[in-house]
C-alpha atoms as a PDB file:
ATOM      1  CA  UNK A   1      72.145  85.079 119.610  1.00  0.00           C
ATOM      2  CA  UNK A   2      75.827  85.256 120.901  1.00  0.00           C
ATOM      3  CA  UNK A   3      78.486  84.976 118.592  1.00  0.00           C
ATOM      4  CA  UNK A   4      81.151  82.619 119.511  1.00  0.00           C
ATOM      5  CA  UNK A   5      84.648  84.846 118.710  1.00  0.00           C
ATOM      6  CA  UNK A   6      86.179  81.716 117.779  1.00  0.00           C
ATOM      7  CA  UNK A   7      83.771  80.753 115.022  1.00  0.00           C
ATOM      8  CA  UNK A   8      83.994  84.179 113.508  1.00  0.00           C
ATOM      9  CA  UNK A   9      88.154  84.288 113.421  1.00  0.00           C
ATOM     10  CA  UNK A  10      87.907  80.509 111.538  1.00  0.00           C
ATOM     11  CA  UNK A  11      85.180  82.435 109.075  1.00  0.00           C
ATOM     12  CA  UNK A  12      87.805  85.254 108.410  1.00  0.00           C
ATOM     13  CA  UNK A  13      90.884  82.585 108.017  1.00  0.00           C
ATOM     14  CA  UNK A  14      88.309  81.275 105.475  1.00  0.00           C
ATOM     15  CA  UNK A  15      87.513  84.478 103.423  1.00  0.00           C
ATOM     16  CA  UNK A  16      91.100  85.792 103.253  1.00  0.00           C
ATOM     17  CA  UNK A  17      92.223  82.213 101.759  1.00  0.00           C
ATOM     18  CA  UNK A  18      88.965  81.026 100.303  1.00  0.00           C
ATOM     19  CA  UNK A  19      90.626  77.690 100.207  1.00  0.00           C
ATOM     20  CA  UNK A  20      89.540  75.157 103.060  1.00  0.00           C
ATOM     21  CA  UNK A  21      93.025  73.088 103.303  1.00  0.00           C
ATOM     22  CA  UNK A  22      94.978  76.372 103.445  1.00  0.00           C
ATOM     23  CA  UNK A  23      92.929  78.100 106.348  1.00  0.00           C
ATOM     24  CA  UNK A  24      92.552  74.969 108.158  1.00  0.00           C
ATOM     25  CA  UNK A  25      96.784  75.124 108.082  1.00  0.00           C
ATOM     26  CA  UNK A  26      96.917  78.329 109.358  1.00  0.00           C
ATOM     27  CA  UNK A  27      94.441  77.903 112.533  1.00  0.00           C
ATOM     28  CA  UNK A  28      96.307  74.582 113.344  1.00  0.00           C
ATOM     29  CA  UNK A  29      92.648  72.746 112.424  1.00  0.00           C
ATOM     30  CA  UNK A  30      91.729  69.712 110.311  1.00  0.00           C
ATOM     31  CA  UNK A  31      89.964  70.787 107.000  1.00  0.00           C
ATOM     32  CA  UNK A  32      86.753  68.549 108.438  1.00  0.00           C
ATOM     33  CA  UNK A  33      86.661  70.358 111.657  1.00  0.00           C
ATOM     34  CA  UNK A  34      87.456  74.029 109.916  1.00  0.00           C
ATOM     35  CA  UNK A  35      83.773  73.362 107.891  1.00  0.00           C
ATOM     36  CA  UNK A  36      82.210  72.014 110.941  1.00  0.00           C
ATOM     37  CA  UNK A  37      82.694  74.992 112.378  1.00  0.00           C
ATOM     38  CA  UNK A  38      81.618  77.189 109.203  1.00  0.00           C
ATOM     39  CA  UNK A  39      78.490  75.162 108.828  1.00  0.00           C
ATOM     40  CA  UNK A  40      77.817  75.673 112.382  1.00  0.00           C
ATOM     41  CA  UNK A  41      78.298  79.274 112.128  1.00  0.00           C
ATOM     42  CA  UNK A  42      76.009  79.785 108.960  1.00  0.00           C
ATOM     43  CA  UNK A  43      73.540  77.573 110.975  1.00  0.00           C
ATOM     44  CA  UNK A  44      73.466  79.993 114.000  1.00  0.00           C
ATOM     45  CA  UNK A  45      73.180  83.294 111.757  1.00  0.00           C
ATOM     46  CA  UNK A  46      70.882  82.108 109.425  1.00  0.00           C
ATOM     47  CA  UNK A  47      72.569  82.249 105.638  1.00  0.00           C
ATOM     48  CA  UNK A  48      74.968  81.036 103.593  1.00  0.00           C
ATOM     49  CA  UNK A  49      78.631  82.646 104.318  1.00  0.00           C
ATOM     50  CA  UNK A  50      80.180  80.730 101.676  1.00  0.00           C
ATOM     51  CA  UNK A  51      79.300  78.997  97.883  1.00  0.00           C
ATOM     52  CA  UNK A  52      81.827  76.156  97.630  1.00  0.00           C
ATOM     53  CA  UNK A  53      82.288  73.453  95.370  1.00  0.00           C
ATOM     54  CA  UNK A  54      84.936  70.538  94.923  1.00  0.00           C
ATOM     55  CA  UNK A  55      86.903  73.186  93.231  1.00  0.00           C
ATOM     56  CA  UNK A  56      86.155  76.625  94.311  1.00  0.00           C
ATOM     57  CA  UNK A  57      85.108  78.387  97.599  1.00  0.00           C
ATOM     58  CA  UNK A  58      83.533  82.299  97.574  1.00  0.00           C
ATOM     59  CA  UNK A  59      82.018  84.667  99.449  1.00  0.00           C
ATOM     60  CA  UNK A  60      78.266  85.277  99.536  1.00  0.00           C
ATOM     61  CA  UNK A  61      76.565  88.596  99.167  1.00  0.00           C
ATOM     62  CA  UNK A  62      75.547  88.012 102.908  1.00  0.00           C
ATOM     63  CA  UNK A  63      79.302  86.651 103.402  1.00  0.00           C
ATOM     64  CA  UNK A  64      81.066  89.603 102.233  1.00  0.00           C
ATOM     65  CA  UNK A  65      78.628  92.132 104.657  1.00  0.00           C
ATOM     66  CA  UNK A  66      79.496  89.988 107.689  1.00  0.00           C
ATOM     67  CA  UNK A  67      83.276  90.156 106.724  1.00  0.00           C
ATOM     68  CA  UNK A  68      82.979  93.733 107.274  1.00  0.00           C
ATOM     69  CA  UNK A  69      82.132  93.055 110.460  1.00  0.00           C
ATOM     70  CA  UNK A  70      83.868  90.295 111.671  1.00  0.00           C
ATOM     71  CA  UNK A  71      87.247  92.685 110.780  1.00  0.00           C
ATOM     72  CA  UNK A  72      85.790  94.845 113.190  1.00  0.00           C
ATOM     73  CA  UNK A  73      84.649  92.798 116.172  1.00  0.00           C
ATOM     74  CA  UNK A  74      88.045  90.748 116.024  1.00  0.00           C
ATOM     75  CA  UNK A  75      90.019  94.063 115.973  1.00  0.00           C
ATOM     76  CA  UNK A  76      87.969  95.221 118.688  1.00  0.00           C
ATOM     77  CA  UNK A  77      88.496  92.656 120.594  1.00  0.00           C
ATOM     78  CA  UNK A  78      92.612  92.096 119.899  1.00  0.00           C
ATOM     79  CA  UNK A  79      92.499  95.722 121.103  1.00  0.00           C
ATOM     80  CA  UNK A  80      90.827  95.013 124.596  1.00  0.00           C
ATOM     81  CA  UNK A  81      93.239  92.223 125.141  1.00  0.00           C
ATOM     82  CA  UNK A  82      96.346  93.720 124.129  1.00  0.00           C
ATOM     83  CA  UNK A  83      96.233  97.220 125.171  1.00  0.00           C
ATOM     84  CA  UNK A  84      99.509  98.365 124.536  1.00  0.00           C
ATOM     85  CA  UNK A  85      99.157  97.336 120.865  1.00  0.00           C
ATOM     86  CA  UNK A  86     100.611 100.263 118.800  1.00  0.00           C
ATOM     87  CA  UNK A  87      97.838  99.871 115.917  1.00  0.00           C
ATOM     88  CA  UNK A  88      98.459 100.234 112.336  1.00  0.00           C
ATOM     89  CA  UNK A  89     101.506 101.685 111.062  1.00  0.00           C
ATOM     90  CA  UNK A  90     101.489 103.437 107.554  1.00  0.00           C
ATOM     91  CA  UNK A  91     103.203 105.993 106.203  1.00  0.00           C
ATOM     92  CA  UNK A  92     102.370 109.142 103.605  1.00  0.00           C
ATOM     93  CA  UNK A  93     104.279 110.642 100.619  1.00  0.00           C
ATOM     94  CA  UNK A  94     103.939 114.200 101.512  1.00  0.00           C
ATOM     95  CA  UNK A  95     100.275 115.264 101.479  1.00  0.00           C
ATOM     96  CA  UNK A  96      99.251 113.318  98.393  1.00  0.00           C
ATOM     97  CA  UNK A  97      95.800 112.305  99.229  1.00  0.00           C
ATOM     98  CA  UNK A  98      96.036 108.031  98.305  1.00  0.00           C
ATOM     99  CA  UNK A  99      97.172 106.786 101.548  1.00  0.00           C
ATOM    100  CA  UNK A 100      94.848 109.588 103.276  1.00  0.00           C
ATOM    101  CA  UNK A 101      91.862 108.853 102.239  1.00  0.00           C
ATOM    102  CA  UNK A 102      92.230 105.176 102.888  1.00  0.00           C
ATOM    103  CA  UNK A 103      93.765 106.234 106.722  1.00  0.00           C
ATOM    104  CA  UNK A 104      90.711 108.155 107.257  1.00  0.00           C
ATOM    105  CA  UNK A 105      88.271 105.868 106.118  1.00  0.00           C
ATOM    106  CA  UNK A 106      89.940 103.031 108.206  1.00  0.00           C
ATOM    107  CA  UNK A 107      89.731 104.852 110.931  1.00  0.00           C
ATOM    108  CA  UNK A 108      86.127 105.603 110.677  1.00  0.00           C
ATOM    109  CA  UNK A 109      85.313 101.818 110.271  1.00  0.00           C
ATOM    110  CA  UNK A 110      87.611 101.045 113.454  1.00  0.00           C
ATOM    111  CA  UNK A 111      87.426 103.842 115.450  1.00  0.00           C
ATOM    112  CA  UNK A 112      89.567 101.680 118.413  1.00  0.00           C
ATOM    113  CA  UNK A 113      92.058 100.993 116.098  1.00  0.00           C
ATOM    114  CA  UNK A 114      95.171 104.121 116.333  1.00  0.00           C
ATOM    115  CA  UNK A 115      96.951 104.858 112.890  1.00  0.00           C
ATOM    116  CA  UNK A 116     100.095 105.616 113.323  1.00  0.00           C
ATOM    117  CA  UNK A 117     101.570 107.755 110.468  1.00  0.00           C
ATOM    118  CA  UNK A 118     105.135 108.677 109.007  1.00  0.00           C
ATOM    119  CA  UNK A 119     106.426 110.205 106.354  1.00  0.00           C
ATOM    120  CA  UNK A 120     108.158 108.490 103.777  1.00  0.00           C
ATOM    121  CA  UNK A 121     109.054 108.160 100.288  1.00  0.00           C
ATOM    122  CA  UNK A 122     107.940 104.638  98.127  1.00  0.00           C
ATOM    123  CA  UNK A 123     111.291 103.035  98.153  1.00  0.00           C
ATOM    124  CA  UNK A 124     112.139 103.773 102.211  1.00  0.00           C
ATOM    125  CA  UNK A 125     108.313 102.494 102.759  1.00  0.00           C
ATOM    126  CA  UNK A 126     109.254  99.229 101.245  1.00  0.00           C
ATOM    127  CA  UNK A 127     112.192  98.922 103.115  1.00  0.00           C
ATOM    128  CA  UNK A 128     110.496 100.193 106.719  1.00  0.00           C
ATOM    129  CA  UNK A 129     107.611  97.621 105.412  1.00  0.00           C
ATOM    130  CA  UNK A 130     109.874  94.174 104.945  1.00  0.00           C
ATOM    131  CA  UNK A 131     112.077  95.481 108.247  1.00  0.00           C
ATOM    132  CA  UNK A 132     108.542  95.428 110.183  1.00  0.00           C
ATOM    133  CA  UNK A 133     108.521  98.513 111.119  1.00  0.00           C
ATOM    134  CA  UNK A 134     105.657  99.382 108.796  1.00  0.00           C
ATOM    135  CA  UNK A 135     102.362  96.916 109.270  1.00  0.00           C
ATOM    136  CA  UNK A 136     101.255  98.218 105.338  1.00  0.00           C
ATOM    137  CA  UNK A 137     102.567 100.713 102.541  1.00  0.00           C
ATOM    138  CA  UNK A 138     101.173 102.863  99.468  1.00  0.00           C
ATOM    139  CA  UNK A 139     103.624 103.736  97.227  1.00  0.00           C
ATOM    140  CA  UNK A 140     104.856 103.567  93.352  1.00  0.00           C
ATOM    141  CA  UNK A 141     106.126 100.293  92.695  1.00  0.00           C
ATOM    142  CA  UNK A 142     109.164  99.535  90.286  1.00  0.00           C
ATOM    143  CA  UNK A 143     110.599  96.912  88.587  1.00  0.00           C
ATOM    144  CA  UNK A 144     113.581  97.216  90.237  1.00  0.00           C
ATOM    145  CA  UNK A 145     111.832  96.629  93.828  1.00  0.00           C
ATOM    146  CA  UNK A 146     110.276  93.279  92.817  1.00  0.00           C
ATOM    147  CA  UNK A 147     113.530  91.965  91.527  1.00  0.00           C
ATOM    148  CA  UNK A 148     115.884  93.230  94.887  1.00  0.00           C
ATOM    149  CA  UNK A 149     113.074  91.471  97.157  1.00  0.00           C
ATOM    150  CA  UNK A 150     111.509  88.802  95.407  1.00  0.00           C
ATOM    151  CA  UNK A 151     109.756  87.176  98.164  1.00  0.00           C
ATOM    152  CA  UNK A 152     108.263  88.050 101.677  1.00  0.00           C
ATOM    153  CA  UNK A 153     105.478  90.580 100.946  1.00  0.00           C
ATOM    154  CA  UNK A 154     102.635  91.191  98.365  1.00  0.00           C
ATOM    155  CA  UNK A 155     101.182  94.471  96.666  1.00  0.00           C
ATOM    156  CA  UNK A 156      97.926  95.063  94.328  1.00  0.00           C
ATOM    157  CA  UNK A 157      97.388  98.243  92.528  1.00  0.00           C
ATOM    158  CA  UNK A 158      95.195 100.646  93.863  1.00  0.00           C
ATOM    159  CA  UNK A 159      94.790 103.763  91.845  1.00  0.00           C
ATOM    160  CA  UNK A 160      95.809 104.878  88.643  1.00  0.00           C
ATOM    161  CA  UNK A 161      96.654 108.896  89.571  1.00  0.00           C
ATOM    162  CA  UNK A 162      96.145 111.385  87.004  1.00  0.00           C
ATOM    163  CA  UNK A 163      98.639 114.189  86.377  1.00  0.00           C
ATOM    164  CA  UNK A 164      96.873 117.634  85.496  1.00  0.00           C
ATOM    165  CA  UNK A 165      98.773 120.347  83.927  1.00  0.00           C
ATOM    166  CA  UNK A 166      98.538 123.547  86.260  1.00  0.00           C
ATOM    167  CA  UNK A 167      99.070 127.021  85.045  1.00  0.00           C
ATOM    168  CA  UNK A 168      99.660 130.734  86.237  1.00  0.00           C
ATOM    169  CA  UNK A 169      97.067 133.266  87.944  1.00  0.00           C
ATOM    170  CA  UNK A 170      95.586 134.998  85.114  1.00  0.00           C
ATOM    171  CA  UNK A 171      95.576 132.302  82.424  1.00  0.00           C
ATOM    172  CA  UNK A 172      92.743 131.968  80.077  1.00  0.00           C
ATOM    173  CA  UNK A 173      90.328 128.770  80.950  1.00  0.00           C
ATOM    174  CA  UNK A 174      90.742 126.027  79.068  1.00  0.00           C
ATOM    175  CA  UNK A 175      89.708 122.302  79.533  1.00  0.00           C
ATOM    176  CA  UNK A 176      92.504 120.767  77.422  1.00  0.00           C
ATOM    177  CA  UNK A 177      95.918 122.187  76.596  1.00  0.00           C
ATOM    178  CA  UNK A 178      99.250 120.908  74.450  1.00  0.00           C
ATOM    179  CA  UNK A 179     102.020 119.346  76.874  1.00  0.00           C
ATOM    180  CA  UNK A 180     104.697 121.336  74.544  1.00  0.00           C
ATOM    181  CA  UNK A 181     103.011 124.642  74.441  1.00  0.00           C
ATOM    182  CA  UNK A 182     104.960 125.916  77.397  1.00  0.00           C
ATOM    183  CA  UNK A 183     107.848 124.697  79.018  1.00  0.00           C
ATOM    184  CA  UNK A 184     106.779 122.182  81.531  1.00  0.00           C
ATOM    185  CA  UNK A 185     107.631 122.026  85.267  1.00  0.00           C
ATOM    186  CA  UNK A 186     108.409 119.193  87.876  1.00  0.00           C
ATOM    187  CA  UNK A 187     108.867 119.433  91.711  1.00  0.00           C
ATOM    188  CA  UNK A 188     111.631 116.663  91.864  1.00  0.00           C
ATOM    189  CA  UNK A 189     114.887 116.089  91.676  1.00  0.00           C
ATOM    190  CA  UNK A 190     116.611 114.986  88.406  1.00  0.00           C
ATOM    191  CA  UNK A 191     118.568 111.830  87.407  1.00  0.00           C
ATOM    192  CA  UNK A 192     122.161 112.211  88.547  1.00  0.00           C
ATOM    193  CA  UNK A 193     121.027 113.889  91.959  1.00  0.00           C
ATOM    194  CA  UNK A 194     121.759 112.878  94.977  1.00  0.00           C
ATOM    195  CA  UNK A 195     118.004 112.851  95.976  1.00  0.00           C
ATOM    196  CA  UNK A 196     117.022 111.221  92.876  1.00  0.00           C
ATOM    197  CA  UNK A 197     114.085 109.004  94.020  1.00  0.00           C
ATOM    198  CA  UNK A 198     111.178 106.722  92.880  1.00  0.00           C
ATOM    199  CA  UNK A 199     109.103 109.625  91.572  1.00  0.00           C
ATOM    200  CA  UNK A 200     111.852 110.821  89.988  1.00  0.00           C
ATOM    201  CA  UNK A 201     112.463 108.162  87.728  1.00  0.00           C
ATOM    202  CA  UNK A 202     108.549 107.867  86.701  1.00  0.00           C
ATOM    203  CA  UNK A 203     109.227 111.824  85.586  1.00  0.00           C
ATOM    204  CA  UNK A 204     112.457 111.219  83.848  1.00  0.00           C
ATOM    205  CA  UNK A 205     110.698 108.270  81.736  1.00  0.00           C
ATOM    206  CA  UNK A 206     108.162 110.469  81.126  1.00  0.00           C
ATOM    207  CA  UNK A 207     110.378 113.283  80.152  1.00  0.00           C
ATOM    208  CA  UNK A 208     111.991 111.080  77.827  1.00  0.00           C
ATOM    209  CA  UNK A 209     108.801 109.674  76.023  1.00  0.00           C
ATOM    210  CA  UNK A 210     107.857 113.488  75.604  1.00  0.00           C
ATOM    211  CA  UNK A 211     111.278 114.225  74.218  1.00  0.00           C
ATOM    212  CA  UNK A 212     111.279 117.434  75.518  1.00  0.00           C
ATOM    213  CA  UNK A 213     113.259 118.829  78.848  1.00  0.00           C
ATOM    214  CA  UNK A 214     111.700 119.200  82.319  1.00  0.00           C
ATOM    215  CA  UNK A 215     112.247 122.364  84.003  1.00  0.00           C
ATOM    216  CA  UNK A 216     113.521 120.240  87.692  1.00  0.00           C
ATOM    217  CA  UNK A 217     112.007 122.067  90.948  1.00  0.00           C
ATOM    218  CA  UNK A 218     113.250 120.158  93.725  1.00  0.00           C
ATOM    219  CA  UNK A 219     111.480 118.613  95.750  1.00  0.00           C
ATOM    220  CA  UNK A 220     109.270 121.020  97.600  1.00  0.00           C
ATOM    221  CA  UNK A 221     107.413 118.975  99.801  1.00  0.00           C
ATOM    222  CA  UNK A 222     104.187 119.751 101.218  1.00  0.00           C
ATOM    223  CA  UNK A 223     101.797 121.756  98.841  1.00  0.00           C
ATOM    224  CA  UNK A 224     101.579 124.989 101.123  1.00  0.00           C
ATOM    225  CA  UNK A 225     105.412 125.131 100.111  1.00  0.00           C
ATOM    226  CA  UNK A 226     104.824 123.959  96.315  1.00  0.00           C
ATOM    227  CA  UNK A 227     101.531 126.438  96.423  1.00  0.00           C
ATOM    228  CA  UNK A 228     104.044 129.550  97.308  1.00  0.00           C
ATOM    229  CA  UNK A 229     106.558 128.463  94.715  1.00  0.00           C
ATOM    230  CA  UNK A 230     103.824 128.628  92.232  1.00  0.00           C
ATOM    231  CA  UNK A 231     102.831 132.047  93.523  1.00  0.00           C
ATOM    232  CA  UNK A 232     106.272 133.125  92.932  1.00  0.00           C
ATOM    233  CA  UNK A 233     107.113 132.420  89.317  1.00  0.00           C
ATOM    234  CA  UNK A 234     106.558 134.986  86.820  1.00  0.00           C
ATOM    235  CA  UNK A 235     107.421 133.985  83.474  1.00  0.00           C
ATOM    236  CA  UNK A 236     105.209 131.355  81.374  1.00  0.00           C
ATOM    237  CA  UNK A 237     104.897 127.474  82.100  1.00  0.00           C
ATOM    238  CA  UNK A 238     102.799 124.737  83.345  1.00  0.00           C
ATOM    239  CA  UNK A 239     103.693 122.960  86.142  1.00  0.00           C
ATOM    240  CA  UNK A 240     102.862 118.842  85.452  1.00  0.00           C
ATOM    241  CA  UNK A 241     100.895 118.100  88.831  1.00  0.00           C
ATOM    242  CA  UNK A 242      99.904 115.066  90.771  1.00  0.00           C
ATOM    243  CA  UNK A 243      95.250 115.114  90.668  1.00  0.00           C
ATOM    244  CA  UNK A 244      95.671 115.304  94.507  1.00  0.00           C
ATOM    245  CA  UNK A 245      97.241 118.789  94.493  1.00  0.00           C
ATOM    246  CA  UNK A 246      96.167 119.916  91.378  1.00  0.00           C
ATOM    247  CA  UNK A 247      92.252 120.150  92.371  1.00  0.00           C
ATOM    248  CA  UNK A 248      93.887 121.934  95.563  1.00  0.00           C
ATOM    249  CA  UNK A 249      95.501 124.357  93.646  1.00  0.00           C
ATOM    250  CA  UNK A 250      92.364 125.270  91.548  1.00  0.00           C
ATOM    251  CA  UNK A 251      90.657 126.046  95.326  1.00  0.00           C
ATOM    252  CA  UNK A 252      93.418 128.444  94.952  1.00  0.00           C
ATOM    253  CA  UNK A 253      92.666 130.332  91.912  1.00  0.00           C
ATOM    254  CA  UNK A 254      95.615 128.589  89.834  1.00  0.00           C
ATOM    255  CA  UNK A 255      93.532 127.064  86.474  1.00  0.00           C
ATOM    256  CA  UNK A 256      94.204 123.425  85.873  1.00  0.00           C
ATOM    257  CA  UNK A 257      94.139 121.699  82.503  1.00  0.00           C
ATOM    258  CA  UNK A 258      93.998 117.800  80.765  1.00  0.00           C
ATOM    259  CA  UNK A 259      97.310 117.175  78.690  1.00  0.00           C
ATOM    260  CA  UNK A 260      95.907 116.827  75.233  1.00  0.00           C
ATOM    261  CA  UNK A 261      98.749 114.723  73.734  1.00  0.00           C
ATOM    262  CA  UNK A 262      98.507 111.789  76.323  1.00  0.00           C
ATOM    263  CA  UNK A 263      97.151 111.548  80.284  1.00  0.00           C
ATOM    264  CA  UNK A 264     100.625 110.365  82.578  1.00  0.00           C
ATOM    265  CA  UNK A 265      99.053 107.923  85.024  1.00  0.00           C
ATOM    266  CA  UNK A 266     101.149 106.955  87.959  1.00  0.00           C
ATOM    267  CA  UNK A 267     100.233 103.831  89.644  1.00  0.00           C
ATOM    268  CA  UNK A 268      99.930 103.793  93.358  1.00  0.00           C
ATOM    269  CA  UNK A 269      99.961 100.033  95.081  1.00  0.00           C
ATOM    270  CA  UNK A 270      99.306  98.551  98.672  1.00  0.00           C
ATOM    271  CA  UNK A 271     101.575  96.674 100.120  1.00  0.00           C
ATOM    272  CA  UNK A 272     101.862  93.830 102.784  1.00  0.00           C
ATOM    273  CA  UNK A 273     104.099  91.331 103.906  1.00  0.00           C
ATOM    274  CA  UNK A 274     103.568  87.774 103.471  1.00  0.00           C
ATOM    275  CA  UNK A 275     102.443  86.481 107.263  1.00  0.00           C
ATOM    276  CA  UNK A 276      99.630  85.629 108.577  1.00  0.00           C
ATOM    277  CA  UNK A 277      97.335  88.854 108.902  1.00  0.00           C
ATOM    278  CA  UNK A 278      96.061  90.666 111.821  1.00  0.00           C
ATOM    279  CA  UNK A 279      92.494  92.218 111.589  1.00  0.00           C
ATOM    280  CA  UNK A 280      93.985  95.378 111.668  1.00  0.00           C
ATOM    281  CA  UNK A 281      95.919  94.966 108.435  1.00  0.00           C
ATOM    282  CA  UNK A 282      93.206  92.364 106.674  1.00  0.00           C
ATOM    283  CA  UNK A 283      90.803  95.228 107.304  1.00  0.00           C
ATOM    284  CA  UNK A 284      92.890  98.232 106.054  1.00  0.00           C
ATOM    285  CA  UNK A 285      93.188  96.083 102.969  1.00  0.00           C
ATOM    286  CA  UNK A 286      89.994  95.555 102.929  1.00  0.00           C
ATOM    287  CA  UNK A 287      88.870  99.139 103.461  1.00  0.00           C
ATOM    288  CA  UNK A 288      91.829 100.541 101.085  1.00  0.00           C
ATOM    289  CA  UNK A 289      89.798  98.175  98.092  1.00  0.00           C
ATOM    290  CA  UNK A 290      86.724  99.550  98.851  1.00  0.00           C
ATOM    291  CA  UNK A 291      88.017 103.200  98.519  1.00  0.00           C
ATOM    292  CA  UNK A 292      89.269 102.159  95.019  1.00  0.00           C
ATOM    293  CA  UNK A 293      86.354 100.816  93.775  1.00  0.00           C
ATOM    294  CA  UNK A 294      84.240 103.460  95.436  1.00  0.00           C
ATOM    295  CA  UNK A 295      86.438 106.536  93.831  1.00  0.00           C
ATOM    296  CA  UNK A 296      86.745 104.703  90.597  1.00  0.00           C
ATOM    297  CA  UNK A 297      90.926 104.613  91.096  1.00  0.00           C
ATOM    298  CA  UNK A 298      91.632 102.689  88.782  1.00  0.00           C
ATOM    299  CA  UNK A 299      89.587 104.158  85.935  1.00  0.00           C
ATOM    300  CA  UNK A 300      90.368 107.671  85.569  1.00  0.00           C
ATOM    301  CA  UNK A 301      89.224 109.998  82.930  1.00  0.00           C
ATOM    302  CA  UNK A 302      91.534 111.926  80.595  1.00  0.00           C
ATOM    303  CA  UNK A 303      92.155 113.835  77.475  1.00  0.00           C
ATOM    304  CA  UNK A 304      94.838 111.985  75.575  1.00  0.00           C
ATOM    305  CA  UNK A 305      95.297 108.019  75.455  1.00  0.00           C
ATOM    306  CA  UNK A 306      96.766 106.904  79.197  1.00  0.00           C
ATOM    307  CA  UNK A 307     100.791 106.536  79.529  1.00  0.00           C
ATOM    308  CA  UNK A 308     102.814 104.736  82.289  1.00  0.00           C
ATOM    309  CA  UNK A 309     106.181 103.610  82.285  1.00  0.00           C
ATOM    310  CA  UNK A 310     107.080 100.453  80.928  1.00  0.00           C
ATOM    311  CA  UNK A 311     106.718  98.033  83.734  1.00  0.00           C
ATOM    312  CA  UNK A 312     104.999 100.527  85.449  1.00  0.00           C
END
C-alpha cells in the first residue's frame, strides 16, 4: 500500500496531543475531519492506532510501533524538502554521558537527521534554548529557572545520576565506603566565585547537608583533564564523582566506591519549548524517553537512602 504523508503527520498531531479538539487546532482541521482521516488511516494499515473514548484517547501497542516510524518518515521527508535545514541543535555539559547517549541513539534512528552539538553549561542551555538557538536541552533544573521563565517551554526528568566516590591508585577494594572518612573532593567552583554555576549550587547543598567542607577543584572540564588531576594528587581523599566519569575512571585503574551514609542523585531533565514540534525534536524526545526507560535512569541503585536538593 502507499502511505499518504498527510494522513501520517495528522496521526502524529494526534499521538503528541492525544486529544482530538487540540490536534485538530493545530493542523487547522475540524475535529470530524481530523478522525476521518485517522479512521481512514487505521483502515488502510490494518489495526487500531488509537483506543479512544468520550473521555480519553491512547496509543495502541501497534500505535506506539508506527509512531516510531512515522517520526522517521516525516523527518525524512522535511529533510528532502528543506535541504538547508540545520537539524537538531543540542548541547553537552562537558563529556558527561546523558545528552550523549541520547545524541547517539537519535542519530542512529535518523541517520538523515545532522546533530549539531555545543558546549554548554544547564543555565546558558536554558537561555540558548528559550532564545531559539537551541531546538532541545539536558541539563539540571532549579527552582530558580522555573520561577525567572515561567512560561514558553517544558522539561520532564530524565535520569536520576548517581555520584560514586573515587579514590587513589593503590587503595584497597571496597564496595561501600563512609563519605567522612577522608576529606572529600569536588571539581567546581565554590559559592562566592565568579564561576559559581548550576552544579555548583547542587554541591554546595550537598556540602551543607553533609556538614562537612568540600575540598573545591575548579572546574576542570573534560575528564582527560580531571583524569590527570587525579593522577597528580598525593595525599589521601576521595574525589565525589558524577557515574558517567566515575566508571571511566575505574577503566583507568582509579577504584570507585558507593557512599554508605546516603547516594547524591542529581537530576538531569529534557527540555523544549512550547511550539508546535518538528519531527526532529518530537522524535529526540521520543528517543531521549526510550533511553531512560531502557537504562533504568530514573531508578538507580545505591548504598545509602537517595538525596537531592530540596526542589531538586
Amino acid at each position: 500500500m502507499d502511505l499518504d504523508l498527510r494522513s501520517v503527520r495528522y496521526f502524529v498531531a494526534l499521538a503528541d496531543e492525544l486529544h482530538f479538539g487540540r490536534a485538530a487546532a493545530k493542523l487547522h482541521l475540524s475535529q470530524p475531519a481530523l478522525s476521518k482521516q485517522i479512521r481512514r488511516l487505521e483502515s488502510d494499515l490494518g489495526f487500531r492506532l488509537f483506543t479512544r473514548d468520550s473521555r480519553h484517547v491512547a496509543l495502541t501497542a501497534e500505535g506506539v510501533r508506527f509512531l516510531r516510524d512515522a517520526r522517521v518518515l516525516i523527518a525524512q521527508a522535511e529533510r528532502m524538502t528543506r535541504p538547508d535545514d540545520p537539524g537538531i541543535r543540542i548541547a553537552h555539559i562537558f563529556d558527561l554521558d546523558s545528552s550523549r547517549v541520547v545524541a547517539d541513539a537519535f542519530a542512529d534512528r535518523f541517520p538523515t537527521v545532522p546533530v549539531i552539538a555545543n558546549s554548554m553549561d544547564s543555565k546558558r542551555q536554558l537561555d540558548a534554548l528559550l532564545n531559539g538557538q537551541l531546538d532541545v536541552a539536558i541539563i539540571r533544573i532549579t527552582p530558580a529557572m522555573t520561577a525567572d521563565h515561567p512560561a514558553g517551554w517544558s522539561h520532564r526528568l530524565l535520569r536520576l545520576e548517581p555520584f560514586w566516590l573515587v579514590g587513589r591508585t593503590g587503595d584497597p577494594a571496597a564496595d561501600a565506603v563512609s563519605l567522612h572518612d577522608r576529606p572529600l573532593e569536588v571539581f567546581g567552583d565554590p559559592t562566592g566565585s565568579a564561576l559559581f554555576n548550576v552544579h555548583g549550587q547542587y554541591l554546595a547543598a550537598l556540602e551543607h547537608r553533609l556538614g562537612t567542607t568540600f575540598r573545591w577543584l575548579g572546574n576542570a572540564g573534560t575528564f582527560d583533564q580531571c583524569l590527570a588531576r587525579m593522577r597528580r594528587a598525593a595525599d589521601a581523599a576521595y574525589l565525589l564523582e558524577f557515574e558517567s566519569y566515575a566508571l571511566r575512571y575505574r577503566d583507568h585503574g582509579l577504584p570507585i566506591h558507593r557512599p554508605e551514609e546516603l547516594q547524591p542523585l542529581y537530576p538531569w531533565s529534557i527540555a523544549w519549548r512550547d511550539e508546535p514540534l518538528s519531527p526532529a525534536v518530537a522524535g529526540f524526545l521520543d528517543v531521549a524517553a526510550e533511553q531512560s526507560a531502557e537504562r533504568e535512569w530514573l531508578y538507580p541503585e545505591g548504598v545509602g537512602p537517595a538525596w537531592q536538593p530540596d526542589g531538586a
